[in-house]
Each structure stands twice: as C-alpha cells, then as structure tokens.
Protein backbone atom coordinates (compact mmCIF):
# COMPACT_ATOMS: atom_id res chain seq x y z
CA UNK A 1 -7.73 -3.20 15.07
CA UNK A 2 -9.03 0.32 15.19
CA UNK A 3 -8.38 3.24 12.66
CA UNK A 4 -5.46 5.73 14.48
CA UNK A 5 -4.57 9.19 14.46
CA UNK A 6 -3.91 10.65 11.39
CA UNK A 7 -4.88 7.23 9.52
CA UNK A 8 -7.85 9.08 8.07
CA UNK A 9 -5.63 11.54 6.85
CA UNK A 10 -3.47 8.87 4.92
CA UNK A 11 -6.71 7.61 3.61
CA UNK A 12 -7.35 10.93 2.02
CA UNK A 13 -3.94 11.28 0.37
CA UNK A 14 -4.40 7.65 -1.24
CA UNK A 15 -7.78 8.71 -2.59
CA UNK A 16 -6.11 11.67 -4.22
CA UNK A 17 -3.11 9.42 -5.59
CA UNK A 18 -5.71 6.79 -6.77
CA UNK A 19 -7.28 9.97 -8.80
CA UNK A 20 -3.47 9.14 -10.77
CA UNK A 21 -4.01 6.02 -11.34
CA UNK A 22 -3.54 4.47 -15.31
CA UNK A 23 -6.11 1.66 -15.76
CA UNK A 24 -7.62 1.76 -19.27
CA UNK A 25 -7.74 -2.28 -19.19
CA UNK A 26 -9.22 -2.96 -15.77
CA UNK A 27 -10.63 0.15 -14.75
CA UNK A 28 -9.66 -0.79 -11.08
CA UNK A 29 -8.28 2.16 -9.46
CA UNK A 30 -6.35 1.99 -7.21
CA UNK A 31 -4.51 4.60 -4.82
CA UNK A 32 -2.18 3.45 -1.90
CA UNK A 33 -0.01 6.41 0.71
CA UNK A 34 3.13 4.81 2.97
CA UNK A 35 3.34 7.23 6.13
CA UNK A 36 6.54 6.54 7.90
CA UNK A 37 7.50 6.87 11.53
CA UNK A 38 8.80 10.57 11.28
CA UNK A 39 5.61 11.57 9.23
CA UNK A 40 6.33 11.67 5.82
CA UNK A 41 3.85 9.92 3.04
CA UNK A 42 5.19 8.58 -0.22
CA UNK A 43 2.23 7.73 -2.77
CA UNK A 44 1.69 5.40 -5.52
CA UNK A 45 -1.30 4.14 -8.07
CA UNK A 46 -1.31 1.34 -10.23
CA UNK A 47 -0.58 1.73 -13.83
CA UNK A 48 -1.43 -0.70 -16.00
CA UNK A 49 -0.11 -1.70 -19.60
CA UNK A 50 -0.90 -3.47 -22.77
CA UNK A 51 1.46 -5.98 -21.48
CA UNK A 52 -0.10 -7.04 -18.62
CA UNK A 53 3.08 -8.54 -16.62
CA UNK A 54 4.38 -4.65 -16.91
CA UNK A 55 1.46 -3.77 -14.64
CA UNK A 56 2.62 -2.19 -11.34
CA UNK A 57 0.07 -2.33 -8.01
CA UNK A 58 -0.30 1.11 -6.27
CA UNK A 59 1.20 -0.29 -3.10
CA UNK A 60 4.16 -1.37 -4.59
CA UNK A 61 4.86 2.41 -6.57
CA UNK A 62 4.34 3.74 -3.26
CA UNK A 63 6.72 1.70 -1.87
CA UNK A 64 9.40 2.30 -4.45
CA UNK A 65 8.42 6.03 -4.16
CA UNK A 66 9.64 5.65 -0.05
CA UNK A 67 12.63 3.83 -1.32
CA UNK A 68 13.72 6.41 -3.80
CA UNK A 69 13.31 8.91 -1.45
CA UNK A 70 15.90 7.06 1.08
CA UNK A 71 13.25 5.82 3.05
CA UNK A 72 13.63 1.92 3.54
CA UNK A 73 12.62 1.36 7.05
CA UNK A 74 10.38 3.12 9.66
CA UNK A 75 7.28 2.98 7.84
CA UNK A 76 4.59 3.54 10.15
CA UNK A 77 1.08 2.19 8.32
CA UNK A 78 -0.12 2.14 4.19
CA UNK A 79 -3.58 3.35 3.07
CA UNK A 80 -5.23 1.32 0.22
CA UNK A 81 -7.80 3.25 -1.42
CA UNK A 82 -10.25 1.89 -4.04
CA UNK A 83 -13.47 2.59 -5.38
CA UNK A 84 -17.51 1.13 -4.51
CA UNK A 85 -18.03 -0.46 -0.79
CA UNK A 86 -16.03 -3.72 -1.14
CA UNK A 87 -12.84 -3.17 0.55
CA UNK A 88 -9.53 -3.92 -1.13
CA UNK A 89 -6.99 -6.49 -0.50
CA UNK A 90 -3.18 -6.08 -1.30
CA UNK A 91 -1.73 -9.20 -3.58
CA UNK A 92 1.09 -11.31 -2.87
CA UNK A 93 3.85 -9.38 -4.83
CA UNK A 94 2.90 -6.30 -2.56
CA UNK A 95 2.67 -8.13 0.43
CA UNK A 96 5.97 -9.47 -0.21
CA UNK A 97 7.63 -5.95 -1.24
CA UNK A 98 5.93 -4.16 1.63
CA UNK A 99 7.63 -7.16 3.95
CA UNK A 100 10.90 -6.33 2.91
CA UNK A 101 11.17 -3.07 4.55
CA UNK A 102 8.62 -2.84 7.24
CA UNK A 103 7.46 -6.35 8.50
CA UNK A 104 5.26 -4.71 11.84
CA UNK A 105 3.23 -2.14 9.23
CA UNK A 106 -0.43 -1.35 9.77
CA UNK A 107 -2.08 -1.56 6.93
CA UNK A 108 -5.62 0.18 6.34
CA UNK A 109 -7.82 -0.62 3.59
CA UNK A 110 -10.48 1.97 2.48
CA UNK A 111 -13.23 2.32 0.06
CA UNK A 112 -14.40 5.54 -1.46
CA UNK A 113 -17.74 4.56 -0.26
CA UNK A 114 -16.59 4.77 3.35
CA UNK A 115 -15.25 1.38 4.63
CA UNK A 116 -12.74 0.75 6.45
CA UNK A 117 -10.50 -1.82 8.07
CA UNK A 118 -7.26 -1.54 10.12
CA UNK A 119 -4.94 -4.77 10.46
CA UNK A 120 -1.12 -5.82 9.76
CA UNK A 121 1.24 -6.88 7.37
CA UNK A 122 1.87 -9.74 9.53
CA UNK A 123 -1.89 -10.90 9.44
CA UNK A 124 -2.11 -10.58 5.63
CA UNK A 125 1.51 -12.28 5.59
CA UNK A 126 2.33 -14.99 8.28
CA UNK A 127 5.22 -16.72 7.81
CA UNK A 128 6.36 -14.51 5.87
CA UNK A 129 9.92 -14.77 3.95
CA UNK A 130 12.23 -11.76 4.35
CA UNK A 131 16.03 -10.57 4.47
CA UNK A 132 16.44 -11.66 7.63
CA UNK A 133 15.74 -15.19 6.76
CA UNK A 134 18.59 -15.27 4.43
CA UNK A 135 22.27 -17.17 5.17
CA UNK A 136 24.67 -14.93 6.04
C-alpha cells in the first residue's frame, strides 16, 4: 500500500506530538496523529511512569484524544512516528483500542529518518475481536 494525500502531512503532526512525548525510562519516543474522515487530527505520545503498567502508548492517547473530542468513528488513517530508520510497530493493546472504533483504518508507520510504510489495521489485526462480535 502506497503513502496518500495528505498522509505526509499526518506524519509531520505525529513527529511534532512525539516531540511531547514523557519517556525518561525507555527513551522510546513515540508520536502517533488519528486523521478522521472529515479532516480533523487528534494526537497522542506515550508517557511513561515509574510504574510501568501506568504506561500509555502514543496511539492509544491519540485515540482517547478522538474519543474525548466526540469522535468515535470515521477515522480515516493513524501516523506512527518514532525515531532512527527502523520503522515502528503498534502493540496489541493499541491494535485492539484502535479496532474498536475504526476496524478499515490505514495505518502509516514513519521514522524520523525517512521510512515509511502504509498498510491496515486489518493486516496488523486479522481476526480481530470487536463490538460487533458481542451477543446482543
């Protein structure tokens, strides 16, 4: 899957939100931007804690950042920004969260060195478990 319009754009704002992030323990930065279908971006980094359970992925703030602002559906594509070449993977948790409210996103994972990739939610997360699996 190819980069689209404006995805370049998202990667930007992630890199700026990952200049946010909290991560005295792992220094592993990490900056993530939700763009939704009518063109708004909600941001998120990770912040990390002493406690390391309490430790919150950038994907997942930016997520809750889209929910707080009323935004639980319609989410168009995520930018994952971290830094060096290797590109960054979400984990499970944010897989999960981000499959909750917007199983068909593109997802685009970017490096501050310059790489790229483009794929889906749904490649990251087959078979994935969401609301609509659940009994009535």
């Amino acid at each position: 899957m190819t980069l689209g319009p404006g995805d370049e754009d998202l990667v930007r704002v992630a890199a700026l939100a990952r200049e946010r992030a909290y991560a005295p323990y792992s220094r592993y930065r990490v900056g993530a931007a939700i763009r939704t279908k009518r063109n708004k971006i909600h941001t998120g980094a990770n912040v990390e804690n002493a406690s390391y359970g309490l430790t919150v992925c950038a994907e997942r703030c930016a997520a809750f950042a889209a929910v707080a602002a009323g935004e639980t559906k319609d989410w168009d594509a995520i930018a994952i920004v971290i830094g060096g070449d290797a590109l960054p993977s979400p984990c499970g948790a944010c897989r999960q969260v981000l499959h909750e409210f917007s199983p068909a996103l593109r997802v685009i994972l970017a490096t501050t060195g310059g790489a790229r990739k483009a794929t889906t939610l749904a490649e990251l997360l087959p078979d994935a478990f969401g609301p609509e699996r659940l009994a009535p």
